[in-house]
Protein backbone atom coordinates (compact mmCIF):
# COMPACT_ATOMS: atom_id res chain seq x y z
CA UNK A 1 -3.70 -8.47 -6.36
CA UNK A 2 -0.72 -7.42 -7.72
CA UNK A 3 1.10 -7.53 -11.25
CA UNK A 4 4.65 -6.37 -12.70
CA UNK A 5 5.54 -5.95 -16.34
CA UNK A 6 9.27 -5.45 -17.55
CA UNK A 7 11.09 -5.46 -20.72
CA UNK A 8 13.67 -8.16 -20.81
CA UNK A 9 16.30 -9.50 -23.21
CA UNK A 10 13.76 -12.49 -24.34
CA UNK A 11 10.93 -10.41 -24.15
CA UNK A 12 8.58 -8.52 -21.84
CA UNK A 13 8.76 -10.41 -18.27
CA UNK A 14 5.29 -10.68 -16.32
CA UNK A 15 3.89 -10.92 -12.98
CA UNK A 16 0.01 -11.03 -13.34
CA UNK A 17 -1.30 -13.07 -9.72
CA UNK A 18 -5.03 -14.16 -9.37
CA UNK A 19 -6.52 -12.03 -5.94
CA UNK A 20 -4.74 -13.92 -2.91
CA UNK A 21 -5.24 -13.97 0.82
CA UNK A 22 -3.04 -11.83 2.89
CA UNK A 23 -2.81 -10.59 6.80
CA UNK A 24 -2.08 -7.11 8.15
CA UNK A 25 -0.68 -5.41 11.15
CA UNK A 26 -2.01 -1.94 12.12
CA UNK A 27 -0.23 0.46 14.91
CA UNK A 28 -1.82 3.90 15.47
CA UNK A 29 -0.90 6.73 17.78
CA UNK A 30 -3.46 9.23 18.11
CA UNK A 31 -2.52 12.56 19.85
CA UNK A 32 -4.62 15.58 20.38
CA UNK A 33 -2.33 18.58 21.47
CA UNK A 34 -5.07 20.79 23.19
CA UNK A 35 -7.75 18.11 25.22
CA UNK A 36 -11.32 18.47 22.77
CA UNK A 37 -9.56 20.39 20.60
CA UNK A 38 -10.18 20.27 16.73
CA UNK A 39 -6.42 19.32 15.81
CA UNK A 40 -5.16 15.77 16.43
CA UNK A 41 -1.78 14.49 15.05
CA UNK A 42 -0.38 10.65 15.01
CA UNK A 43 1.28 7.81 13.87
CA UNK A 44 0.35 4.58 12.00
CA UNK A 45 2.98 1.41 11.15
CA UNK A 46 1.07 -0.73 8.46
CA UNK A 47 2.60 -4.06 7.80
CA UNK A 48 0.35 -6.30 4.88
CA UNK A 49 2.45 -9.65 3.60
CA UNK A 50 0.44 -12.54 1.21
CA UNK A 51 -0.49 -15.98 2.53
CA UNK A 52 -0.02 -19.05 0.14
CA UNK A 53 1.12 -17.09 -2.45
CA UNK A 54 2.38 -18.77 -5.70
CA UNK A 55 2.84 -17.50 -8.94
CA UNK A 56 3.49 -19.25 -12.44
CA UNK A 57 6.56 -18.83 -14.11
CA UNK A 58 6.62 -18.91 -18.06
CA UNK A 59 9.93 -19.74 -19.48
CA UNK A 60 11.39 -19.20 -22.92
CA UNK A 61 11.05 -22.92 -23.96
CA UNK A 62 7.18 -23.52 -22.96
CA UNK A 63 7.24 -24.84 -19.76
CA UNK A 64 5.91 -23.42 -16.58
CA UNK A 65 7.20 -23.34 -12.81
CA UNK A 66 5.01 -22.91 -9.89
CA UNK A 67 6.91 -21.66 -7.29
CA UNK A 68 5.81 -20.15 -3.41
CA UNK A 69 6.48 -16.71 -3.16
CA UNK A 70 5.44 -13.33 -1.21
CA UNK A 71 4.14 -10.24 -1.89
CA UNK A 72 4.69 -7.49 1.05
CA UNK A 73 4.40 -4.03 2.09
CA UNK A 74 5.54 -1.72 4.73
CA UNK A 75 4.20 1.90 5.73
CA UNK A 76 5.25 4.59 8.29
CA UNK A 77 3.32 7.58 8.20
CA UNK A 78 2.96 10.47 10.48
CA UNK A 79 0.58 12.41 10.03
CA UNK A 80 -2.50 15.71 11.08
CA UNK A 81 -5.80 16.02 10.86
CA UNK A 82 -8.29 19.09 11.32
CA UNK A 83 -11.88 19.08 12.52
CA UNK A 84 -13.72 21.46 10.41
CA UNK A 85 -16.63 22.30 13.18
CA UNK A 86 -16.98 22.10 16.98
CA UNK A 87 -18.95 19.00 16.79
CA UNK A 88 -17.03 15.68 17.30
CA UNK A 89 -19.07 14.55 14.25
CA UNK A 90 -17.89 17.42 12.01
CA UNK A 91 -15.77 16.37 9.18
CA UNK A 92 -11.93 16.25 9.52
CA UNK A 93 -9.87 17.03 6.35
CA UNK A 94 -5.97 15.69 7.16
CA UNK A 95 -2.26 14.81 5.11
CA UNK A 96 0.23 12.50 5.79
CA UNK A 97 3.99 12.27 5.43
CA UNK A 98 6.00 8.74 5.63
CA UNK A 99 7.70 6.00 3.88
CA UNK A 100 6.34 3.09 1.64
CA UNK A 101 8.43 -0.07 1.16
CA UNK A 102 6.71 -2.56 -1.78
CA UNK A 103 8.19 -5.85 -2.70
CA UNK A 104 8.39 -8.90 -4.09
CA UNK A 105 10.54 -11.87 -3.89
CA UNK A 106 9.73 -15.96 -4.60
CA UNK A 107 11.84 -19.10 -2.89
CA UNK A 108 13.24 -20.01 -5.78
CA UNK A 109 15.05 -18.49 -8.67
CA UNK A 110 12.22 -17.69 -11.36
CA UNK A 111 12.55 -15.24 -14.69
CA UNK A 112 11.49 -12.24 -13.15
CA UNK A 113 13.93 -10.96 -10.12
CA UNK A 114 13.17 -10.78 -6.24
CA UNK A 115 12.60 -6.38 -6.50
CA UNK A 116 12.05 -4.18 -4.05
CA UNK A 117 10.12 -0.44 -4.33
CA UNK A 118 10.55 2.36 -1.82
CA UNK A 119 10.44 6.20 -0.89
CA UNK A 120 8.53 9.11 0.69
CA UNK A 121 4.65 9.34 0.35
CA UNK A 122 2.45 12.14 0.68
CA UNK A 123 -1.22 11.60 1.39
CA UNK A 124 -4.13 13.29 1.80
CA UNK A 125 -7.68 12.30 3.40
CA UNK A 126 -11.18 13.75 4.32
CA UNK A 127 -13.38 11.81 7.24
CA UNK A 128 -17.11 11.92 6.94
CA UNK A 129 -18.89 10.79 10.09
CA UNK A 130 -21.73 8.93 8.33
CA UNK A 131 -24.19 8.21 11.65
CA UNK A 132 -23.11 8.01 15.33
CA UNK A 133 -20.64 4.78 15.09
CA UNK A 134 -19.86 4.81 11.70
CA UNK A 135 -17.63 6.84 9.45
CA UNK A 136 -15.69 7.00 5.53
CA UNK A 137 -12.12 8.16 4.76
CA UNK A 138 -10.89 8.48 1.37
CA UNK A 139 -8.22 10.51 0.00
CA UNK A 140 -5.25 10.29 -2.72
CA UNK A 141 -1.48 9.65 -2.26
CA UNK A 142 1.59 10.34 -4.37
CA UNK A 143 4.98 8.10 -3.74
CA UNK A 144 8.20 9.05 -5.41
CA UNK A 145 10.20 5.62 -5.61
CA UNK A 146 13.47 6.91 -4.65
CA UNK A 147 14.74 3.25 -4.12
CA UNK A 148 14.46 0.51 -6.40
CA UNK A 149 16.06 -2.78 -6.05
CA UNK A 150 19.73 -3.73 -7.36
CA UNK A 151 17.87 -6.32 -9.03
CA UNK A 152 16.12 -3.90 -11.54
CA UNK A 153 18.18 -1.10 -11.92
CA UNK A 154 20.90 -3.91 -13.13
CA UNK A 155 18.52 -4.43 -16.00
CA UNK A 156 18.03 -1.00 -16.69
CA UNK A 157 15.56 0.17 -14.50
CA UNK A 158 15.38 3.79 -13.64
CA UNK A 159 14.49 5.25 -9.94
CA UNK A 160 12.54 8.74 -9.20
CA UNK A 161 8.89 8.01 -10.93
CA UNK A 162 6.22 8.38 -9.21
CA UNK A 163 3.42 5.75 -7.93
CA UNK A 164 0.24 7.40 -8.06
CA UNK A 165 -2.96 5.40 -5.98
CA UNK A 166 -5.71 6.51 -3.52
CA UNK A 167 -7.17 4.37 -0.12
CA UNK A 168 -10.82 4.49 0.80
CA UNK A 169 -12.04 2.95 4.70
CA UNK A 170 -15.45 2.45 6.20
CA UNK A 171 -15.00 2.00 9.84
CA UNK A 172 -17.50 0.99 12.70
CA UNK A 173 -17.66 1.20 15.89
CA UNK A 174 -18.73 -1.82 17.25
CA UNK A 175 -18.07 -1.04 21.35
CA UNK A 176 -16.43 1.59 22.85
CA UNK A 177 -12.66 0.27 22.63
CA UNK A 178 -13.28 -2.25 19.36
CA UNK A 179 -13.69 -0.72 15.77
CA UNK A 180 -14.00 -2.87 12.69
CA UNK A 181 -12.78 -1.26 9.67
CA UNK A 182 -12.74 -2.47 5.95
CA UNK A 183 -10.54 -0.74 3.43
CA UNK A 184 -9.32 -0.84 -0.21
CA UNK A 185 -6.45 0.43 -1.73
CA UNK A 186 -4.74 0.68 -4.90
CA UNK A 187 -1.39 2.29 -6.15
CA UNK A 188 0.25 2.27 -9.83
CA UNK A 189 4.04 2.35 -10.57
CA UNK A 190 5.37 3.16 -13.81
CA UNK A 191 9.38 2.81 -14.05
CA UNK A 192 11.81 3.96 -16.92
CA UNK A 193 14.00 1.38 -18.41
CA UNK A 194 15.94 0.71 -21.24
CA UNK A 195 14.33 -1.55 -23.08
CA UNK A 196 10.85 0.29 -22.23
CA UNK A 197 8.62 1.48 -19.08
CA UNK A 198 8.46 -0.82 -16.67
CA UNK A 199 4.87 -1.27 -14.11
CA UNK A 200 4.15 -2.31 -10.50
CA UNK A 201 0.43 -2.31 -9.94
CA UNK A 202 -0.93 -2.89 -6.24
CA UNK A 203 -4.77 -3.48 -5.36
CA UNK A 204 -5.95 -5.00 -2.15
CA UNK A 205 -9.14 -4.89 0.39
CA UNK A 206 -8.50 -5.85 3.90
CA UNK A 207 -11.14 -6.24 7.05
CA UNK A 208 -9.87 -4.96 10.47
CA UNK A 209 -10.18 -5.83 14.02
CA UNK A 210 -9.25 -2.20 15.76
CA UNK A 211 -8.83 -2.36 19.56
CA UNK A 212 -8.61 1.69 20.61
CA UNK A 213 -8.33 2.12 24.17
């Protein structure tokens, strides 16, 4: 799901969309310095867009247009973790560093702008090895949106807040090179602008394939 709200000339401008489907792309690099060792440090390229997206545009006069358009974000992290015992089923307490990209945009021209939202991220996360094949992350993240589209900050829009959201993942082993992994995460944007604050809001649950050789 995802929703936008920002003051406008004619009134505050809205992007409220029902829960739609979407597909992801997942890369992770997992390196462990010393072989067995409790530290391991990586990589992961996250790439979610929506499919059949279309939103409902309100105009001044009444009338509505239902156009296609796309929701999409784009994550590259790097990131280390720490095993707190010697047991491979202890629990690992890790942060991330990387870059967020969150946009928007529709295939024709509608009231509220084709935006874009990016900057640095820094995340944190605990891993709980539940049972033998099956463990939980969670942990909190802070974004500072350093880049905002030309699109919003022509209509007063400020950059530098901060985007404030958390992920949570239950993964499970289902072989010994194929994981499947649900997650939900969620992420809340609140921009300065002239006429008044300006919100992104970002909530989605995906279910992974992982192939880990």
């Amino acid at each position: 799901m995802r929703s936008f709200e920002m003051p406008g000339e004619a009134g505050l401008v809205r992007l409220e969309t029902e829960p739609f489907p979407a597909a992801t792309l997942r890369l992770l690099l997992d390196v462990e310095p010393r072989a067995r060792g409790r530290l391991t440090v990586g990589g992961e390229l996250r790439y979610l867009t929506s499919v059949g997206l279309r939103s409902t545009d309100e105009r001044a006069d009444g009338s509505e247009r239902n156009t296609a358009s796309r929701s999409h974000r784009l994550d590259v992290d790097v990131y280390a973790a720490v095993r707190l015992g010697e047991s491979p089923g202890s629990v690992r307490l890790g942060a991330g560093l990387g870059w967020g990209v969150r946009a928007f945009d529709s295939e024709a021209p509608v009231t509220l702008p084709d935006y874009g939202l990016g900057g640095p991220r820094l995340r944190a996360f605990a891993v709980f090895p539940i049972a033998e094949r099956l463990l939980v992350a969670l942990g909190p993240e802070v974004e500072w949106l350093l880049v905002v589209d030309d699109s919003l900050t022509g209509q007063g829009v400020d950059a530098g807040t901060l985007a404030v959201g958390g992920e949570a993942r239950v993964r499970l082993a289902l072989f010994d090179a194929f994981h499947a992994e649900a997650l939900y995460r969620e992420s809340h944007a609140t921009l300065s602008a002239d006429g008044g604050d300006s919100t992104d809001r970002e909530r989605y649950g995906a279910l992974e394939l992982l192939y880990r050789p």
